[in-house]
C-alpha atoms as a PDB file:
ATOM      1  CA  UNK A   1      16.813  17.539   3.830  1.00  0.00           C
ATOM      2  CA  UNK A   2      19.755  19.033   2.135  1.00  0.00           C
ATOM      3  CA  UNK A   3      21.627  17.016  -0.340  1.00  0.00           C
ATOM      4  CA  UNK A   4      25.027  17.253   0.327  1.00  0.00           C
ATOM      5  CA  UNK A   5      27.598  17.539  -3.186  1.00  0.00           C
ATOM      6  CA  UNK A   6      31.327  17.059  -3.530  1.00  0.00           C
ATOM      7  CA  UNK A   7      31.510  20.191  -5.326  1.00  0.00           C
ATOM      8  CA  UNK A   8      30.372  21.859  -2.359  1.00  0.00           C
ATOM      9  CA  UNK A   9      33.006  21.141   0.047  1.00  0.00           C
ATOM     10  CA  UNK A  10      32.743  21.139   4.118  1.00  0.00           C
ATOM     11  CA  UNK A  11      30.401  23.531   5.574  1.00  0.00           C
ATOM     12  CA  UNK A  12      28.217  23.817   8.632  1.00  0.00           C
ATOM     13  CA  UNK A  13      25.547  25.766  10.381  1.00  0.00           C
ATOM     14  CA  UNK A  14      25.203  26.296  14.219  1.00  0.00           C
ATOM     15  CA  UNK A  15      22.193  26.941  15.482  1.00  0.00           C
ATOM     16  CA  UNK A  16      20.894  29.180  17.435  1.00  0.00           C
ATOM     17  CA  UNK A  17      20.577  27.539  21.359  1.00  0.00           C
ATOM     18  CA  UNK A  18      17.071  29.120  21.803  1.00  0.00           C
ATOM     19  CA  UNK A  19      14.299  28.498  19.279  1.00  0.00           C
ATOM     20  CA  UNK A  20      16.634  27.894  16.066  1.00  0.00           C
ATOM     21  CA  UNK A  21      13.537  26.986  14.034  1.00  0.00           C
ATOM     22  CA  UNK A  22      10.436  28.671  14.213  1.00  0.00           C
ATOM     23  CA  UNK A  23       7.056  28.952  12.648  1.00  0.00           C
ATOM     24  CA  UNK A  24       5.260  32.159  11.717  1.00  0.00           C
ATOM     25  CA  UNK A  25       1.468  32.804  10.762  1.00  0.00           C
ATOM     26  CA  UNK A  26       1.302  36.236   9.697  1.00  0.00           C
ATOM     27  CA  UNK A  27      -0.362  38.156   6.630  1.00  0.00           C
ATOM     28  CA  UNK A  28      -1.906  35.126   5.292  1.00  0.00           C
ATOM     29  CA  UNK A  29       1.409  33.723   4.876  1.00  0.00           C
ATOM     30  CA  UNK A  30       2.980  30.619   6.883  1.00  0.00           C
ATOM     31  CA  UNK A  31       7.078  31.608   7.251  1.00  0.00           C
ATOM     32  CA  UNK A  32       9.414  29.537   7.964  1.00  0.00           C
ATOM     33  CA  UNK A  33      12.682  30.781   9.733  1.00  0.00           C
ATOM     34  CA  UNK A  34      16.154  29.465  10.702  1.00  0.00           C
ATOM     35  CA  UNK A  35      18.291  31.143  12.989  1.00  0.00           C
ATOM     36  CA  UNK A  36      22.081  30.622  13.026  1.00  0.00           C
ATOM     37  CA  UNK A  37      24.830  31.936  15.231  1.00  0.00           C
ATOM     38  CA  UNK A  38      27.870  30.515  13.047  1.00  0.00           C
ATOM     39  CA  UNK A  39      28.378  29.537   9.087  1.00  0.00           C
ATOM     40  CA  UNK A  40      31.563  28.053   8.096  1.00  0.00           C
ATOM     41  CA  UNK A  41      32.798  26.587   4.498  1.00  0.00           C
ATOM     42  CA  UNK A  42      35.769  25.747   3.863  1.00  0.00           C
ATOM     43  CA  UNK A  43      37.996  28.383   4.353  1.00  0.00           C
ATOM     44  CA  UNK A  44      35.209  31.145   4.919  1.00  0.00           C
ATOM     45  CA  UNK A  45      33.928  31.563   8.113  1.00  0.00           C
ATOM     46  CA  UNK A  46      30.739  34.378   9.689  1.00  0.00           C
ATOM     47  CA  UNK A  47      30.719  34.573  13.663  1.00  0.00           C
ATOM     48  CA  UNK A  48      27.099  36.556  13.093  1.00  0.00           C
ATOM     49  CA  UNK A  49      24.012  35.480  13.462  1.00  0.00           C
ATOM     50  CA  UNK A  50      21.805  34.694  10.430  1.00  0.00           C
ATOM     51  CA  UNK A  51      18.194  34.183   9.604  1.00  0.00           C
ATOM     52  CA  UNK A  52      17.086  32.062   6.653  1.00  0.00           C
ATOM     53  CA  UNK A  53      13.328  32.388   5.772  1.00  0.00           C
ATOM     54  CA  UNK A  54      10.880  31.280   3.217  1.00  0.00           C
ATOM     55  CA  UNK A  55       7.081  31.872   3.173  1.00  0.00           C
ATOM     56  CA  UNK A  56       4.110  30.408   2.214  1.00  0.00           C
ATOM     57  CA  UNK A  57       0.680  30.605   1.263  1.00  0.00           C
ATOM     58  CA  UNK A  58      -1.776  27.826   1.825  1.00  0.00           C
ATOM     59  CA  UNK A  59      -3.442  27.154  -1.581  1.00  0.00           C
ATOM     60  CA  UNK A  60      -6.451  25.112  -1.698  1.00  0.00           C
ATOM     61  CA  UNK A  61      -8.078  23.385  -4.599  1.00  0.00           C
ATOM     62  CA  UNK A  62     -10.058  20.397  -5.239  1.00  0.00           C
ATOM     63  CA  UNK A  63     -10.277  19.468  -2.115  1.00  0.00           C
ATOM     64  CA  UNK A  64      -6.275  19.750  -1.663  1.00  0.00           C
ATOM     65  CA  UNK A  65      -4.019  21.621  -0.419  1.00  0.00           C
ATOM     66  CA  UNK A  66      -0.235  22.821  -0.960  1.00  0.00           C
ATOM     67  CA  UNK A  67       1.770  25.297   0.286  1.00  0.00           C
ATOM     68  CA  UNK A  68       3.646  27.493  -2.568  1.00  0.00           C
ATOM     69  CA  UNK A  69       6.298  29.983  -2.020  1.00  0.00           C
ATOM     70  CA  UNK A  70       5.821  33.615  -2.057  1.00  0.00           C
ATOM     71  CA  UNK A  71       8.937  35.316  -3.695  1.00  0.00           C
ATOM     72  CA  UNK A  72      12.395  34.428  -2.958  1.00  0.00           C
ATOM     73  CA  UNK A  73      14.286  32.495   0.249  1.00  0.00           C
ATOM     74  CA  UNK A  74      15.677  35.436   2.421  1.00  0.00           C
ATOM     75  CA  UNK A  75      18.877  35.014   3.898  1.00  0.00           C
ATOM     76  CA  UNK A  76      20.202  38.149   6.178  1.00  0.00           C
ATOM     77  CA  UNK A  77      22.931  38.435   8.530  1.00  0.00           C
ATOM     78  CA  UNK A  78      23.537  40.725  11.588  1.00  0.00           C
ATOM     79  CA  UNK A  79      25.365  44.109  11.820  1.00  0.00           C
ATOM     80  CA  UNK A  80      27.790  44.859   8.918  1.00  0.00           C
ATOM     81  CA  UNK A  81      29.069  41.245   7.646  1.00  0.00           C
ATOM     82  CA  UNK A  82      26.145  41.346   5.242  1.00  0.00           C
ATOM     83  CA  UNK A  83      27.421  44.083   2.944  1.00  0.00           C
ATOM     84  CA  UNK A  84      31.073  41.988   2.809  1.00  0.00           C
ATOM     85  CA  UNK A  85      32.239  39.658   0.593  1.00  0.00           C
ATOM     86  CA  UNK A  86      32.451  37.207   2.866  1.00  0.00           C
ATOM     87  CA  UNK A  87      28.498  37.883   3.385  1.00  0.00           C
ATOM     88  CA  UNK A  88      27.527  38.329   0.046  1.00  0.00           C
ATOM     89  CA  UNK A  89      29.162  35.064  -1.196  1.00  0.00           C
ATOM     90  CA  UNK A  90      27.691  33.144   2.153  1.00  0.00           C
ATOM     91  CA  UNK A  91      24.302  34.374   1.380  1.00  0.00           C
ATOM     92  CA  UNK A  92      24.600  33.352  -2.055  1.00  0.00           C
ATOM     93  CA  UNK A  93      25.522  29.481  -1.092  1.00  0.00           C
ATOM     94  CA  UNK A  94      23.101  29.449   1.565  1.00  0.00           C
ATOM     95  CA  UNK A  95      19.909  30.561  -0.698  1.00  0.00           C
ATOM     96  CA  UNK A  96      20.901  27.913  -3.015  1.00  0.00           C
ATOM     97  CA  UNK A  97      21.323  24.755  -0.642  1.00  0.00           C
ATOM     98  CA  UNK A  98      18.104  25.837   1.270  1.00  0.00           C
ATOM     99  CA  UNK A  99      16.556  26.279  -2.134  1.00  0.00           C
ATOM    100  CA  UNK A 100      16.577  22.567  -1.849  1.00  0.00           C
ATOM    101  CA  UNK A 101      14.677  22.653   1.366  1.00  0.00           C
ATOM    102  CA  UNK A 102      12.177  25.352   1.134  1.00  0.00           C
ATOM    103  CA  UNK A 103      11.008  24.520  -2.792  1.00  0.00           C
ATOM    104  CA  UNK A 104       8.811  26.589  -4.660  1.00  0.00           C
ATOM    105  CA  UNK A 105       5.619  23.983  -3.878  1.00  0.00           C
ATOM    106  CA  UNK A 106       6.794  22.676   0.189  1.00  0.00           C
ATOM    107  CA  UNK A 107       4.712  19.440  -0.326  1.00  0.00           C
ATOM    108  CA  UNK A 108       5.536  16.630  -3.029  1.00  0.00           C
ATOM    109  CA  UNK A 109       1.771  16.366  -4.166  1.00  0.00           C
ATOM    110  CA  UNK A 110      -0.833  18.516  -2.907  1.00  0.00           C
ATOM    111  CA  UNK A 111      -2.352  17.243   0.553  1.00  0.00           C
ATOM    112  CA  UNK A 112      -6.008  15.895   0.516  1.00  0.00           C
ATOM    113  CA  UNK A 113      -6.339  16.720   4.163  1.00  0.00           C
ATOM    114  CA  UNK A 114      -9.967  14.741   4.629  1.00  0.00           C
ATOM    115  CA  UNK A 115      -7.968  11.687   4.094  1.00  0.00           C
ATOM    116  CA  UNK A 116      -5.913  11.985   6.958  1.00  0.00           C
ATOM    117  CA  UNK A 117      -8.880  12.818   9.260  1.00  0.00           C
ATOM    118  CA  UNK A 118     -10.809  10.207  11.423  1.00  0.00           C
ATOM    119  CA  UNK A 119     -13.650   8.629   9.078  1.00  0.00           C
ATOM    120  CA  UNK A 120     -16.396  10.619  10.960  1.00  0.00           C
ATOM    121  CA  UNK A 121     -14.849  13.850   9.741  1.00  0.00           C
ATOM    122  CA  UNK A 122     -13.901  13.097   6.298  1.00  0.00           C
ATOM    123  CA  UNK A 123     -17.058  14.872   4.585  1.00  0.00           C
ATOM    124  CA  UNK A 124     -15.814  18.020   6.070  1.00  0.00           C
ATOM    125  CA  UNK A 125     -14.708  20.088   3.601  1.00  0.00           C
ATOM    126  CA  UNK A 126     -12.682  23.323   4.178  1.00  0.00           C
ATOM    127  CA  UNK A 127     -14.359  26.455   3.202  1.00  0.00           C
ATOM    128  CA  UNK A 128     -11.832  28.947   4.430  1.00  0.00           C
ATOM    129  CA  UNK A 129      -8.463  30.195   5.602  1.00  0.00           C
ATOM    130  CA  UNK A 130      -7.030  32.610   7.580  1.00  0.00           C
ATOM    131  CA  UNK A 131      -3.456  33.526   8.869  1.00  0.00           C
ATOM    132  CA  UNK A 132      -3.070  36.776  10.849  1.00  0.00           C
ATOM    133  CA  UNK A 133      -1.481  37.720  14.159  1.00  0.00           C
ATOM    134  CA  UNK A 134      -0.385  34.192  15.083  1.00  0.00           C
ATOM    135  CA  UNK A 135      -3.170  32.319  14.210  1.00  0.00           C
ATOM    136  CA  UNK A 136      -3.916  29.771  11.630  1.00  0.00           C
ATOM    137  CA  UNK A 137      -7.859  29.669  11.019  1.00  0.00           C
ATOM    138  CA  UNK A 138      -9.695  27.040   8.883  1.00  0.00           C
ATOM    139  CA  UNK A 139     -13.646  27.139   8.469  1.00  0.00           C
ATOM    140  CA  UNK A 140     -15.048  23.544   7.850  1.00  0.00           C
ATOM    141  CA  UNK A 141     -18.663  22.694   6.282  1.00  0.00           C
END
């Protein structure tokens, strides 16, 4: 989650009603997306929707993997309240608190999937991956 700090004051995000948090697989990548309809903080408040997104690649080595951000977290708001102040200082406060959420490595340690298969399957080992279209494809040996 999100730490919350004194020096950041009151704020909130509503979320959007219908699919607020979704899941992408596209271009190798694995992107992660929030949707908003309202920010408020403090005094500052942005009746447009927003989208917060982060993506991923899969990275596997030694029989472990880890997901690592690819460039920066993306914030962007609807119609014309991005190019405002408002916007500008709102984006600004929102890449930084879900910096804390979408790190530059998602996991904590790498994930040695095998271990968290059923004991039949844990000499599988995974030879490839793909992410296109939709689809997340893994070839096991």
């Amino acid at each position: 989650g999100i730490p919350r700090r004194d020096e950041d004051g009151d704020w909130q995000l509503t979320l959007n009603s219908f699919q607020p948090v979704e899941v992408v697989f596209d271009d190798n990548l694995i992107k992660f997306r929030i949707k908003t309809l309202k920010i408020e903080r403090e005094d500052q408040a942005l009746d447009n929707p927003a989208t917060i997104e982060a993506a991923y690649k899969l990275v596997q080595a030694d029989g472990a993997i880890q997901l690592e951000r690819q460039g920066e977290i993306n914030v962007e708001f609807t119609g014309r309240a991005q190019r405002g102040v408002r916007g500008v200082t709102l984006r600004t406060f929102l890449k930084n608190k879900f910096e804390q959420l979408f790190r530059p490595q998602l996991f904590d340690t790498p994930v040695r999937w095998s271990e968290r298969l059923p004991e039949q399957f844990q000499n599988l080992q995974l030879c490839s991956v793909a992410i296109d279209d939709g689809w997340l494809q893994l070839q096991l040996r």
